[in-house]
C-alpha atoms as a PDB file:
ATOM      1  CA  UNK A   1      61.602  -1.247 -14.547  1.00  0.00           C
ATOM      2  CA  UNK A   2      63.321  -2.813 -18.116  1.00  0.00           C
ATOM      3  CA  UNK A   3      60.891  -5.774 -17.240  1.00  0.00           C
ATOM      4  CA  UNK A   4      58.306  -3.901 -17.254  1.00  0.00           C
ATOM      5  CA  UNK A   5      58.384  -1.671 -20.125  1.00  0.00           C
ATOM      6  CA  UNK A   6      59.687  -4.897 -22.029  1.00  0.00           C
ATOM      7  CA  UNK A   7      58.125  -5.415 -25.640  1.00  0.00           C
ATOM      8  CA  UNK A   8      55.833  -8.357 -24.397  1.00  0.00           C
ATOM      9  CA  UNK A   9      54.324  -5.834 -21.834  1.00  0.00           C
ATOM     10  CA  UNK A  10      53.670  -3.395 -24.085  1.00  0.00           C
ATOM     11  CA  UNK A  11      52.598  -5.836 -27.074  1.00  0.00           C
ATOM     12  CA  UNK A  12      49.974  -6.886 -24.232  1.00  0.00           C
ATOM     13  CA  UNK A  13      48.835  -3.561 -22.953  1.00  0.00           C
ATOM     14  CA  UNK A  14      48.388  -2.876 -27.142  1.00  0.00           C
ATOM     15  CA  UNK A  15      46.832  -6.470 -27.299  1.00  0.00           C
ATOM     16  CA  UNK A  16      44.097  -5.682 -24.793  1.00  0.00           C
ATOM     17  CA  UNK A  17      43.610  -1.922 -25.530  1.00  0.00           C
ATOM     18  CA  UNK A  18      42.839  -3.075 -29.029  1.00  0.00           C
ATOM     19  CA  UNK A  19      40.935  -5.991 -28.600  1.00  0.00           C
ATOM     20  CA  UNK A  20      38.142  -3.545 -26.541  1.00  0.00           C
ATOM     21  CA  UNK A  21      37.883  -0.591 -28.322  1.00  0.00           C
ATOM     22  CA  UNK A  22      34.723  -0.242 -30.067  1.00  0.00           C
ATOM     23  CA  UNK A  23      34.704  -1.788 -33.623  1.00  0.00           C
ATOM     24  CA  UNK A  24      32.857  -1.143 -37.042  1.00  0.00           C
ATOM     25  CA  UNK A  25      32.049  -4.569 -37.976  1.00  0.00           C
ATOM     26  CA  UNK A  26      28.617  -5.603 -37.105  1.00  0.00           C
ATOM     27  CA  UNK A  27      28.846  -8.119 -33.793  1.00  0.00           C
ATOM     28  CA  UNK A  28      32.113  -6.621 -33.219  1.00  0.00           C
ATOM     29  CA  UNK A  29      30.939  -5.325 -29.751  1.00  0.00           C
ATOM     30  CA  UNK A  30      29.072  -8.743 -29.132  1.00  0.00           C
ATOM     31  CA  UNK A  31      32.787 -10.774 -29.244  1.00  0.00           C
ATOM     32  CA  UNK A  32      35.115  -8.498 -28.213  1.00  0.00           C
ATOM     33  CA  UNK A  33      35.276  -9.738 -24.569  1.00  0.00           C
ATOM     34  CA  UNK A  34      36.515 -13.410 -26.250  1.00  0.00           C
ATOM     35  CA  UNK A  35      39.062 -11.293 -27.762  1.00  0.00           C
ATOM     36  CA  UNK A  36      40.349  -9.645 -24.412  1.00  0.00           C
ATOM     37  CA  UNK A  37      40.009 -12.725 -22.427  1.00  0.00           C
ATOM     38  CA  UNK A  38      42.283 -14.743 -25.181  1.00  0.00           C
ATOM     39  CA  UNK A  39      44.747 -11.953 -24.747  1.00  0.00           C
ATOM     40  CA  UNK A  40      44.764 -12.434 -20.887  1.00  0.00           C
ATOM     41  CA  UNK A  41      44.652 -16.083 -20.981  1.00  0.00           C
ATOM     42  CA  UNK A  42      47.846 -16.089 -23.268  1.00  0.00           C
ATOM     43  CA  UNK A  43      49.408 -13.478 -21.011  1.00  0.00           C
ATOM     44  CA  UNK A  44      48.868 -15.414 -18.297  1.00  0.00           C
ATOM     45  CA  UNK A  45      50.405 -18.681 -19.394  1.00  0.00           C
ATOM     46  CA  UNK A  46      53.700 -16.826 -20.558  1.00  0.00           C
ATOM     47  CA  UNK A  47      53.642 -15.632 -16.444  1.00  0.00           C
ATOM     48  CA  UNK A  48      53.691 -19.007 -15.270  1.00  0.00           C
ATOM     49  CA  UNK A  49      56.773 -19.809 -17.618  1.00  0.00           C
ATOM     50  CA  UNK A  50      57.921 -17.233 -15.966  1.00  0.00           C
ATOM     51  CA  UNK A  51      57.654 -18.994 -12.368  1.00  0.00           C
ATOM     52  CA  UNK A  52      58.231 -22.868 -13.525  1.00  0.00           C
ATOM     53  CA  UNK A  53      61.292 -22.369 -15.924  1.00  0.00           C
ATOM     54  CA  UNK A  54      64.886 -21.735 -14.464  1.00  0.00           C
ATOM     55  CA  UNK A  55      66.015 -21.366 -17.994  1.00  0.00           C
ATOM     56  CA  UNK A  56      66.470 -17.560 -18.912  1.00  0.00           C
ATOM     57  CA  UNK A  57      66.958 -18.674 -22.618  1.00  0.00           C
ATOM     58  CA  UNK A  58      63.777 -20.264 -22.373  1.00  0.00           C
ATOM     59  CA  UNK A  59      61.774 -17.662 -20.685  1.00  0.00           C
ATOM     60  CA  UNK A  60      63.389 -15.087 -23.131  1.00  0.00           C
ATOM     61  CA  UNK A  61      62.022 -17.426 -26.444  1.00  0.00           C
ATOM     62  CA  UNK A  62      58.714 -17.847 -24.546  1.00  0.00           C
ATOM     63  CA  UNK A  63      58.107 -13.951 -24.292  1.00  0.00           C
ATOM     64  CA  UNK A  64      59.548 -13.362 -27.800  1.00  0.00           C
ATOM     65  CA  UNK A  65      57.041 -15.838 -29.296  1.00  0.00           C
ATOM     66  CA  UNK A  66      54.218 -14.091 -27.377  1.00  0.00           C
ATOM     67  CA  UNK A  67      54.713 -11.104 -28.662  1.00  0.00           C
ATOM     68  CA  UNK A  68      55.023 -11.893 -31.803  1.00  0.00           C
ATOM     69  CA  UNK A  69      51.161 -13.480 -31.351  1.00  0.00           C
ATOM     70  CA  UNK A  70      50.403 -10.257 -29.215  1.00  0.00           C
ATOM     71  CA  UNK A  71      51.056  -8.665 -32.589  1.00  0.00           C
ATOM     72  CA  UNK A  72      49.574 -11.048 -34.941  1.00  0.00           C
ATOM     73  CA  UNK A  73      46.331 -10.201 -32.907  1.00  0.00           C
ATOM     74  CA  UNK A  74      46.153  -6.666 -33.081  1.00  0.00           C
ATOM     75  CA  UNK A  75      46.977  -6.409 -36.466  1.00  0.00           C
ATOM     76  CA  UNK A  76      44.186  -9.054 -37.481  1.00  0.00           C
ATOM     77  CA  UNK A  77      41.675  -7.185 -34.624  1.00  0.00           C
ATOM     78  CA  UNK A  78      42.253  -3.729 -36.636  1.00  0.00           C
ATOM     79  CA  UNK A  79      41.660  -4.671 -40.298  1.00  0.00           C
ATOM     80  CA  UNK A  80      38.939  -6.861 -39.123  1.00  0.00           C
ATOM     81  CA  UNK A  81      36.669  -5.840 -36.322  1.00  0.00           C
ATOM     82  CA  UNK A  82      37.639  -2.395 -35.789  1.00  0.00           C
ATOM     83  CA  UNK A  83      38.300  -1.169 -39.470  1.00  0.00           C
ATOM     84  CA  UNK A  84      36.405  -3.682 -41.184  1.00  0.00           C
ATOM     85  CA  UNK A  85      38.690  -3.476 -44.338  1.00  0.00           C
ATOM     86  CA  UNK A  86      38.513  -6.763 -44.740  1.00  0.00           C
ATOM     87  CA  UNK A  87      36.483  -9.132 -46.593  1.00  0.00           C
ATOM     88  CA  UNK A  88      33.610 -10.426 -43.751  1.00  0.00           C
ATOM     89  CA  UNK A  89      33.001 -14.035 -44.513  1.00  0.00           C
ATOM     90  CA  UNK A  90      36.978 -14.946 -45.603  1.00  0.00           C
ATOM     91  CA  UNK A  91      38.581 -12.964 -42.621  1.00  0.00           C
ATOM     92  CA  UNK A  92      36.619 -13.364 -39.203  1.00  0.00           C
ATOM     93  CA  UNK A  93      37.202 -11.034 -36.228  1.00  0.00           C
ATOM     94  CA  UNK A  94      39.406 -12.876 -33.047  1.00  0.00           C
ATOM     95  CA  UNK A  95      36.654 -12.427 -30.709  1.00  0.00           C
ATOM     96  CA  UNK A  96      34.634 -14.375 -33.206  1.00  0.00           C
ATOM     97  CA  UNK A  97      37.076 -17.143 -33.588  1.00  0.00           C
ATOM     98  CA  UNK A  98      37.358 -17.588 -30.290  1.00  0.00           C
ATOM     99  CA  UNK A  99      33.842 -17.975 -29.565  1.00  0.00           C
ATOM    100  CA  UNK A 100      33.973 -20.534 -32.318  1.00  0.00           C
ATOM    101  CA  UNK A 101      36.475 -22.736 -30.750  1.00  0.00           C
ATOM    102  CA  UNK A 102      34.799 -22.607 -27.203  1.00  0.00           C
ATOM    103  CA  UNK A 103      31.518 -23.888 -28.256  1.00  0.00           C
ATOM    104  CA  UNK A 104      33.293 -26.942 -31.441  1.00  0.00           C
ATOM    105  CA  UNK A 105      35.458 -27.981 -28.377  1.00  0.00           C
ATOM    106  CA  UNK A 106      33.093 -31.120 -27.973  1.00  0.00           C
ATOM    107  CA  UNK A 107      33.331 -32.118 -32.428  1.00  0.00           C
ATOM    108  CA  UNK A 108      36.879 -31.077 -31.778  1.00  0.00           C
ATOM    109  CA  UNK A 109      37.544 -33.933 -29.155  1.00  0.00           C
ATOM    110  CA  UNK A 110      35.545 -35.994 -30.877  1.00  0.00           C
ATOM    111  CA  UNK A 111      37.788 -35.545 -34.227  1.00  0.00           C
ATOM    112  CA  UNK A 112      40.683 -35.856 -32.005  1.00  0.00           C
ATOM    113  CA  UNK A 113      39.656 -39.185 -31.069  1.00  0.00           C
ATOM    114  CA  UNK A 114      38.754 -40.097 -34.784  1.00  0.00           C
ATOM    115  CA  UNK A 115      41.916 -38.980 -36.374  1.00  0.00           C
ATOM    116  CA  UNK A 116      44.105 -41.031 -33.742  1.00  0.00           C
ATOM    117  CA  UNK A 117      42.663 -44.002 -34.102  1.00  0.00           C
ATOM    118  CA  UNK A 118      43.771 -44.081 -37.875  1.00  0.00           C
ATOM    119  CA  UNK A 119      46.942 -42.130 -37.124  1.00  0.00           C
ATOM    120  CA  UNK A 120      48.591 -44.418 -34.170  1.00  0.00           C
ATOM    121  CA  UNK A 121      47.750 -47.992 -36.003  1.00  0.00           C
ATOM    122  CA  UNK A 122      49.443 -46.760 -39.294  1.00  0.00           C
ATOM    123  CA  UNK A 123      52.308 -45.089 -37.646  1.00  0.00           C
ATOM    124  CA  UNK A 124      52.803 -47.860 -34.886  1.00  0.00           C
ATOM    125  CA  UNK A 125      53.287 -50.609 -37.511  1.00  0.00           C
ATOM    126  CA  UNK A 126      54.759 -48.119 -39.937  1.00  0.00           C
ATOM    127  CA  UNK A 127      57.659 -47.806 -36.410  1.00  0.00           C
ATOM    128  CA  UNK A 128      57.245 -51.563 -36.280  1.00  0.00           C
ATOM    129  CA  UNK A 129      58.375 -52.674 -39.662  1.00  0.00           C
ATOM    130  CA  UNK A 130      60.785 -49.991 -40.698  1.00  0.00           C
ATOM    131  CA  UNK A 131      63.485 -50.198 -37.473  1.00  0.00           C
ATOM    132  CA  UNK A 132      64.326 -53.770 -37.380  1.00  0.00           C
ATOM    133  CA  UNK A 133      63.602 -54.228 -41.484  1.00  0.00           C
ATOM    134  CA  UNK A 134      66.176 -51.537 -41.435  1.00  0.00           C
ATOM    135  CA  UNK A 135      68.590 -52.724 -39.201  1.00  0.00           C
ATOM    136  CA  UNK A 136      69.234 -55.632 -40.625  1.00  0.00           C
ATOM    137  CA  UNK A 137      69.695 -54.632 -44.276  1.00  0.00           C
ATOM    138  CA  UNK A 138      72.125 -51.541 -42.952  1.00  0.00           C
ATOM    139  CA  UNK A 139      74.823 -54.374 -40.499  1.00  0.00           C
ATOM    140  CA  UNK A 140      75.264 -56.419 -43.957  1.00  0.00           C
ATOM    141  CA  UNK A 141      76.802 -54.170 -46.631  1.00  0.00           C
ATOM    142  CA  UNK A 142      76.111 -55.937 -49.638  1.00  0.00           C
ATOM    143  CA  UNK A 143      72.805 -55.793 -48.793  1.00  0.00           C
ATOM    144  CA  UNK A 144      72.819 -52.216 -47.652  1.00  0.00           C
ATOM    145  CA  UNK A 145      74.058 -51.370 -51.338  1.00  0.00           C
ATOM    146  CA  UNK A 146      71.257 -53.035 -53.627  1.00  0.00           C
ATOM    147  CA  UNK A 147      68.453 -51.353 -51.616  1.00  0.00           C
ATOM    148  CA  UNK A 148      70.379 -48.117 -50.701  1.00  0.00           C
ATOM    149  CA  UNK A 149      69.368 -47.039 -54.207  1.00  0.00           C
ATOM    150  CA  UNK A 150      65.964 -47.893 -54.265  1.00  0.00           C
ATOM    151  CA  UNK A 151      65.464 -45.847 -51.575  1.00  0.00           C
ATOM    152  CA  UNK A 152      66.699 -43.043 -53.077  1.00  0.00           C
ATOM    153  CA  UNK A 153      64.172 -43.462 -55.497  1.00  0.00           C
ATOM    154  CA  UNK A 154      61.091 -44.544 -53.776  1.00  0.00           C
ATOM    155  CA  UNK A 155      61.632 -42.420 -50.773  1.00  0.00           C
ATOM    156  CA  UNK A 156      61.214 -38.831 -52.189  1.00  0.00           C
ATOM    157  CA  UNK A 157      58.111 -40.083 -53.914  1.00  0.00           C
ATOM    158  CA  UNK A 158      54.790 -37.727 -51.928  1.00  0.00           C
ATOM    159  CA  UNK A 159      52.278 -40.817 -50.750  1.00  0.00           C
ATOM    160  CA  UNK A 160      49.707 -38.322 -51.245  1.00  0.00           C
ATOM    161  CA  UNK A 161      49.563 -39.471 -54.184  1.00  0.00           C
ATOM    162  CA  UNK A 162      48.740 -43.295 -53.455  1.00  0.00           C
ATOM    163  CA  UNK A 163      45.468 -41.750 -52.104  1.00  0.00           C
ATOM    164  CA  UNK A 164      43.130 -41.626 -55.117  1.00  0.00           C
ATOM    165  CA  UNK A 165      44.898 -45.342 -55.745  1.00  0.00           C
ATOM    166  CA  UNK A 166      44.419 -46.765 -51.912  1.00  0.00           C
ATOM    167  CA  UNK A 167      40.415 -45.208 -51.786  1.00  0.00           C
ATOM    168  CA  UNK A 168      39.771 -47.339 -54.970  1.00  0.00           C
ATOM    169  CA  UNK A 169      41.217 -50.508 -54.387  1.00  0.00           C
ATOM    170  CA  UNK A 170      40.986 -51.114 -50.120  1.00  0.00           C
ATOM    171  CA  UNK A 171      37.979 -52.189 -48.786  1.00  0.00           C
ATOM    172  CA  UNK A 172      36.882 -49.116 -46.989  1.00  0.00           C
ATOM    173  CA  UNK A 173      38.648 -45.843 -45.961  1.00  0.00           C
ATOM    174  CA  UNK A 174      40.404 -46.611 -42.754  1.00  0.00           C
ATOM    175  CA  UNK A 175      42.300 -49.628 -44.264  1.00  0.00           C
ATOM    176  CA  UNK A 176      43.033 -46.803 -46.779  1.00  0.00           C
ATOM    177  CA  UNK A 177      44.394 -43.998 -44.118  1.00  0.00           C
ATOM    178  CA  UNK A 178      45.893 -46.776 -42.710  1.00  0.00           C
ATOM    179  CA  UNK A 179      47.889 -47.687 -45.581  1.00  0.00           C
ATOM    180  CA  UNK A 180      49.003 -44.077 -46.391  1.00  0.00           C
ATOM    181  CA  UNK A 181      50.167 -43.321 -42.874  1.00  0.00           C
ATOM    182  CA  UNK A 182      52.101 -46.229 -43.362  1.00  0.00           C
ATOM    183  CA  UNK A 183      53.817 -45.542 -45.828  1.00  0.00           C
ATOM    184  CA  UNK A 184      54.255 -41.945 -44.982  1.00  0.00           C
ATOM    185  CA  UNK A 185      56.132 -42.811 -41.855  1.00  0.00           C
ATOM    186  CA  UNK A 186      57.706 -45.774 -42.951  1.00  0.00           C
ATOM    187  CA  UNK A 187      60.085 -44.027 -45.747  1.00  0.00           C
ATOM    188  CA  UNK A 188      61.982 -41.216 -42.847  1.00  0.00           C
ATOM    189  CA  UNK A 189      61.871 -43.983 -40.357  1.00  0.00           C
ATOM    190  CA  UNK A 190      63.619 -46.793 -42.477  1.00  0.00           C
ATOM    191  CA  UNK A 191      66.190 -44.474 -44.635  1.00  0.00           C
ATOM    192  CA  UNK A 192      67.406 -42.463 -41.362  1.00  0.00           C
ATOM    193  CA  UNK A 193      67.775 -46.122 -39.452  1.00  0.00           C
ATOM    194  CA  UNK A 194      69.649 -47.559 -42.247  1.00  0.00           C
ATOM    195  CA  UNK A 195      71.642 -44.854 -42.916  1.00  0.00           C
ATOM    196  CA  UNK A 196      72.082 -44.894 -39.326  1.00  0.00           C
ATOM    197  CA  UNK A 197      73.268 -48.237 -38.885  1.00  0.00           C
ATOM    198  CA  UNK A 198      75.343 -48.435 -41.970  1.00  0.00           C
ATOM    199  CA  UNK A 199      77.485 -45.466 -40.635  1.00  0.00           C
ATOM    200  CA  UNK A 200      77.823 -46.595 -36.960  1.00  0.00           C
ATOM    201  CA  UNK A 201      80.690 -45.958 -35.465  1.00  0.00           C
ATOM    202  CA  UNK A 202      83.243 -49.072 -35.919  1.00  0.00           C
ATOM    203  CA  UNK A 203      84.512 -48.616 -32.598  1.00  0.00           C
ATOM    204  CA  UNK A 204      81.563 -50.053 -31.455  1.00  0.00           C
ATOM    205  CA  UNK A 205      81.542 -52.997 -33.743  1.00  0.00           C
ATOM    206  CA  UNK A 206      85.124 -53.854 -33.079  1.00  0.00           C
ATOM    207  CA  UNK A 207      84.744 -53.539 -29.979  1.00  0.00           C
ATOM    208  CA  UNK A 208      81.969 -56.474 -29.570  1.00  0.00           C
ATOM    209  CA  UNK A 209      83.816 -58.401 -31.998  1.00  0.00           C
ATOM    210  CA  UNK A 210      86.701 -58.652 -29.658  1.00  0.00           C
ATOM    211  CA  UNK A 211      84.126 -59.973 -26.879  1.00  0.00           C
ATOM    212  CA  UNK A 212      82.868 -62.319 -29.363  1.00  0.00           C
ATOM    213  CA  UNK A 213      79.251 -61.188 -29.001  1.00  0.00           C
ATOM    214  CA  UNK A 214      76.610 -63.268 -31.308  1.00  0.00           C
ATOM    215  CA  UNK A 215      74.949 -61.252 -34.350  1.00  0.00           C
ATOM    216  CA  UNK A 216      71.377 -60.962 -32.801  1.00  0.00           C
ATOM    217  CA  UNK A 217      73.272 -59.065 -29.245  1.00  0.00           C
ATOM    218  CA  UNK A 218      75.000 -57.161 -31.309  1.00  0.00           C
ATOM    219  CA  UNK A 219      72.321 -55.469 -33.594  1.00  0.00           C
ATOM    220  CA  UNK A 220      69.932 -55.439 -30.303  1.00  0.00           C
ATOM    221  CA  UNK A 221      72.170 -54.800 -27.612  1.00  0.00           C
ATOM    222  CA  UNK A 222      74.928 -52.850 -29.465  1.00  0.00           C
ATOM    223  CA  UNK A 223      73.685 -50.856 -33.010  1.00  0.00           C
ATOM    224  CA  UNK A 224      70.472 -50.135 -31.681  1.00  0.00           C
ATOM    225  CA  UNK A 225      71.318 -48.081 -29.285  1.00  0.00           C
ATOM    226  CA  UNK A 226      73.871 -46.854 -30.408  1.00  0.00           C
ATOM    227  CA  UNK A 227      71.717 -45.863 -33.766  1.00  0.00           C
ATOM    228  CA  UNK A 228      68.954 -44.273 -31.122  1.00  0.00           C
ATOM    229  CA  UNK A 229      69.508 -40.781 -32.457  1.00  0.00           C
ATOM    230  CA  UNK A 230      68.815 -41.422 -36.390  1.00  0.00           C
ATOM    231  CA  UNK A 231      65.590 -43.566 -35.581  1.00  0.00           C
ATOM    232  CA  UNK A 232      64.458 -40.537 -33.175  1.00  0.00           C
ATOM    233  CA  UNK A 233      64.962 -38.252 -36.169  1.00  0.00           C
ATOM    234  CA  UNK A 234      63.408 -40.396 -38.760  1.00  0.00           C
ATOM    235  CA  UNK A 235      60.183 -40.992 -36.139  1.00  0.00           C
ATOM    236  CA  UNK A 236      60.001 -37.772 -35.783  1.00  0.00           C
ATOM    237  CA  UNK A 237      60.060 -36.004 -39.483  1.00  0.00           C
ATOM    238  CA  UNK A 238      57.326 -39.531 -39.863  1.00  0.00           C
ATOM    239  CA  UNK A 239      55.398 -38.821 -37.534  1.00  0.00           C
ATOM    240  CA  UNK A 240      54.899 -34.627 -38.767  1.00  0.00           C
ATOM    241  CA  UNK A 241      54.533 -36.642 -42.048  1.00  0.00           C
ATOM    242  CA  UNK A 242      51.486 -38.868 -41.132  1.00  0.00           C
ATOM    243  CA  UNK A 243      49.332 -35.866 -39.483  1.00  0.00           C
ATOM    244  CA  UNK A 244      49.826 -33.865 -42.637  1.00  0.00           C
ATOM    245  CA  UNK A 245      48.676 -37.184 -44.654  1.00  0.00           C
ATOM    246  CA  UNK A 246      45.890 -38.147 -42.297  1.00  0.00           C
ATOM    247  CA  UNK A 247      44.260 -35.021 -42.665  1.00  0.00           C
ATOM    248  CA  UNK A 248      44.395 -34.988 -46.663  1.00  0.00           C
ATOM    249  CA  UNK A 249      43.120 -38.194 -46.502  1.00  0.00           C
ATOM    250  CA  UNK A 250      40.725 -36.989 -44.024  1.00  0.00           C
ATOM    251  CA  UNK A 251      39.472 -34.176 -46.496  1.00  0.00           C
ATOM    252  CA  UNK A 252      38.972 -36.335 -49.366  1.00  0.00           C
ATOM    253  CA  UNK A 253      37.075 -39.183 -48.069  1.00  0.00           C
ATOM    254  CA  UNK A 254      36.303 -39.615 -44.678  1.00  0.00           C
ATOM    255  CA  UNK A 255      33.344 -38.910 -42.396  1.00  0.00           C
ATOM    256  CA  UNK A 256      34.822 -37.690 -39.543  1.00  0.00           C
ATOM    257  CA  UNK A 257      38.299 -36.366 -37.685  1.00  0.00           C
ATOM    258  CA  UNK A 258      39.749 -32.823 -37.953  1.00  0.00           C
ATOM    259  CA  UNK A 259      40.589 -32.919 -41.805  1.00  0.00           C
ATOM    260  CA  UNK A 260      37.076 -33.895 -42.325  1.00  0.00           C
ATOM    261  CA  UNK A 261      35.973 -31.092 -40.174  1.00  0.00           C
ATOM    262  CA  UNK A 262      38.144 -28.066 -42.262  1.00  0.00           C
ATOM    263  CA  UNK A 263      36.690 -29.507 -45.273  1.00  0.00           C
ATOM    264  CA  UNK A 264      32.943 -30.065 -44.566  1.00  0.00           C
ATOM    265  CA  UNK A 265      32.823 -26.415 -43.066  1.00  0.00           C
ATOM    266  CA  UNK A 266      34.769 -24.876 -45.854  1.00  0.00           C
ATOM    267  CA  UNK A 267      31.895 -26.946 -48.701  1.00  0.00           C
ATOM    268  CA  UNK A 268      29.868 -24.363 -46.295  1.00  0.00           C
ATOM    269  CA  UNK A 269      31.719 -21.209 -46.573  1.00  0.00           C
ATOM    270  CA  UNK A 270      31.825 -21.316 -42.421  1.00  0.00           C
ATOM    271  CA  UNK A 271      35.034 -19.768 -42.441  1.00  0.00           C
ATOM    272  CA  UNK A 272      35.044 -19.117 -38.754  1.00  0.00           C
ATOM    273  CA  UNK A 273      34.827 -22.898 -38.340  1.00  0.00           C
ATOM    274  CA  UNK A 274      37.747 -23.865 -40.726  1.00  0.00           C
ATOM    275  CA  UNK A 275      39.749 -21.077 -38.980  1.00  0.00           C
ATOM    276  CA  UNK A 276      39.256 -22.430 -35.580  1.00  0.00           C
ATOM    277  CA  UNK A 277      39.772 -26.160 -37.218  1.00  0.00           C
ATOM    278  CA  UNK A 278      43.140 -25.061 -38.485  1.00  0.00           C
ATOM    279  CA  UNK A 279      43.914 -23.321 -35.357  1.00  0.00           C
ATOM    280  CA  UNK A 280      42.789 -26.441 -33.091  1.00  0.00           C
ATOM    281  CA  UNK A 281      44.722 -28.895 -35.592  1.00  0.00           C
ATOM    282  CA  UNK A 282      48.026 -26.254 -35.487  1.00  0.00           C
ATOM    283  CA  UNK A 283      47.572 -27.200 -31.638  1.00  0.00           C
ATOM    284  CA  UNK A 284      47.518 -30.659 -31.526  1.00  0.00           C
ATOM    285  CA  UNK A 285      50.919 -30.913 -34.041  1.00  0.00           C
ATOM    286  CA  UNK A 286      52.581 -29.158 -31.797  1.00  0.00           C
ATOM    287  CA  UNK A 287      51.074 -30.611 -28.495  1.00  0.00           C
ATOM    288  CA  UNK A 288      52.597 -33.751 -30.436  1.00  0.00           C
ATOM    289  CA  UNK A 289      55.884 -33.055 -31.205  1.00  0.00           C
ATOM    290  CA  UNK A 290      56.390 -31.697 -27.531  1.00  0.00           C
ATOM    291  CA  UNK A 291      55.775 -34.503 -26.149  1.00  0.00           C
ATOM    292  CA  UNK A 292      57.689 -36.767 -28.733  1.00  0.00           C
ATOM    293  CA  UNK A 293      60.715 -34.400 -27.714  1.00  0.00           C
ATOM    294  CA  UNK A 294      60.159 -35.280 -24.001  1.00  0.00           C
ATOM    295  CA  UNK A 295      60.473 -39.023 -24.555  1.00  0.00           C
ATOM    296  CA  UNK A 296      63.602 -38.118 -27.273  1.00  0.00           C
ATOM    297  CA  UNK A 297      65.518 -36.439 -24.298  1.00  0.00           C
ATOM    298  CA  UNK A 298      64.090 -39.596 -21.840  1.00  0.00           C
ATOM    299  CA  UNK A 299      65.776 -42.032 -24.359  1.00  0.00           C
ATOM    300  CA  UNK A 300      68.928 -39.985 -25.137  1.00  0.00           C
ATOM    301  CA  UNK A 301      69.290 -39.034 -21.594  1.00  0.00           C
ATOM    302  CA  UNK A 302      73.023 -40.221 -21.645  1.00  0.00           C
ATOM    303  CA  UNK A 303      73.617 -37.701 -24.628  1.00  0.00           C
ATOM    304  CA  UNK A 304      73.077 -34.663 -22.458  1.00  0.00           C
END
């Protein structure tokens, strides 16, 4: 019975009540079923949690975050579509945005597509030059100690501002993403593996050095691993880093992907579009960064 009358149950029952009572708004009635069936979809989702996840914690988040969104909705469904208090063209109905992001699914894949192309080449080589450039300034101290202040100083710097700067002088605007994905991952990724290896544990190092193990098995076969955790962390903040600057880059100068989409719409004042472009690219981050936590716990498997 407390499961039942939980707040999720009743921040659904409100969810759905809400979403199809009759509205003010013009088209109000004509959406409201998107509305309903959003609120069921999402309610049905958190119910399969339910069944998959032997983790009570876990369930417990789950049904806290939904009904926190449970609420989100009804308050947005009341000062839009039923009380209309709201400013029609800035604040579109749920129903309405959900209709929106049914039919754009197709330019939504197809932005996908365009915006990953640009963001996995800059962020693979950004992965590729940072780690090993990084590990082998942080194993030799004096080294470590003439760069370790430059990038204290280059590091914070925002590359959104090499933007203007790489769309003037590269040949066209992917080399130009390119570059500024690059260098927005490659900053995290190289100061979080140098700090990384400067700071490993000298257990480790003495350790090999009584074995007599050559330089190259040592960084490889030795710091790297044991490093694993400060390059995950760096990848990761780089990786948040590059979407962000992909889609800036995206609304300033490009012809396609997701930024481009947000921004063409919005030069149109088709707010329900830039909504459900937000909403979609909100999505994809996190669709992201859940599965770059599944391969962090894959390759830190012997931390848990």
């Amino acid at each position: 019975m407390k499961r039942l009358f939980s707040i999720t149950n009743i921040m659904f029952a409100m969810a759905l009540a809400v979403s199809l009572m009759p509205g003010k708004r013009a088209g109000a009635q004509e959406v409201q079923m998107y509305a309903a069936g959003s609120v069921i979809l999402i309610y049905a989702v958190l119910l399969i949690n339910r069944m998959l996840c032997k983790d009570e914690d876990k369930k417990q988040s789950m049904a806290d975050v939904v009904a926190i969104v449970f609420s989100f909705i009804v308050f947005w469904d009341v000062i839009t579509a039923k009380l209309d208090i709201m400013e029609n063209m800035l604040f579109p109905m749920p129903g309405q945005i959900v209709a929106t992001f049914i039919a754009e699914i197709p330019a939504f894949i197809e932005g996908l597509v365009s915006s990953m192309k640009l963001l996995s080449v800059g962020y693979v080589l950004a992965l590729a030059a940072a780690v090993p450039l990084a590990l082998v300034i942080g194993w030799r101290t004096r080294l470590f100690r003439a760069v370790n202040p430059l990038t204290k100083v280059l590091g914070p710097i925002p590359p959104i501002v090499y933007i203007p700067y790489a769309i003037a002088l590269l040949p066209n605007f992917t080399s130009a993403s390119i570059f500024i994905i690059f260098i927005g991952a490659f900053w995290p990724i190289f100061i979080n593996t140098l700090n990384g290896t400067f700071n490993v544990d000298r257990k480790y190092i003495d350790t090999a050095k009584v074995l007599n193990v050559n330089e190259k098995t040592m960084l490889f076969r030795i710091i790297l691993p044991a490093i694993m955790p400060s390059i995950i962390s760096g990848a990761t903040i780089g990786l948040v880093l590059s979407f962000i600057l992909l889609t800036a880059a995206e609304m300033i100068g490009a012809s396609s992907g997701l930024g481009w989409y947000v921004k063409y719409f919005s030069d149109f004042a088709d707010y329900p579009k830039v909504v459900t472009g937000i909403i979609f690219i909100g999505m994809v981050v996190t669709g992201i960064t859940y599965f770059f936590d599944k391969i962090e716990k894959r390759l830190l498997i012997w931390k848990s």
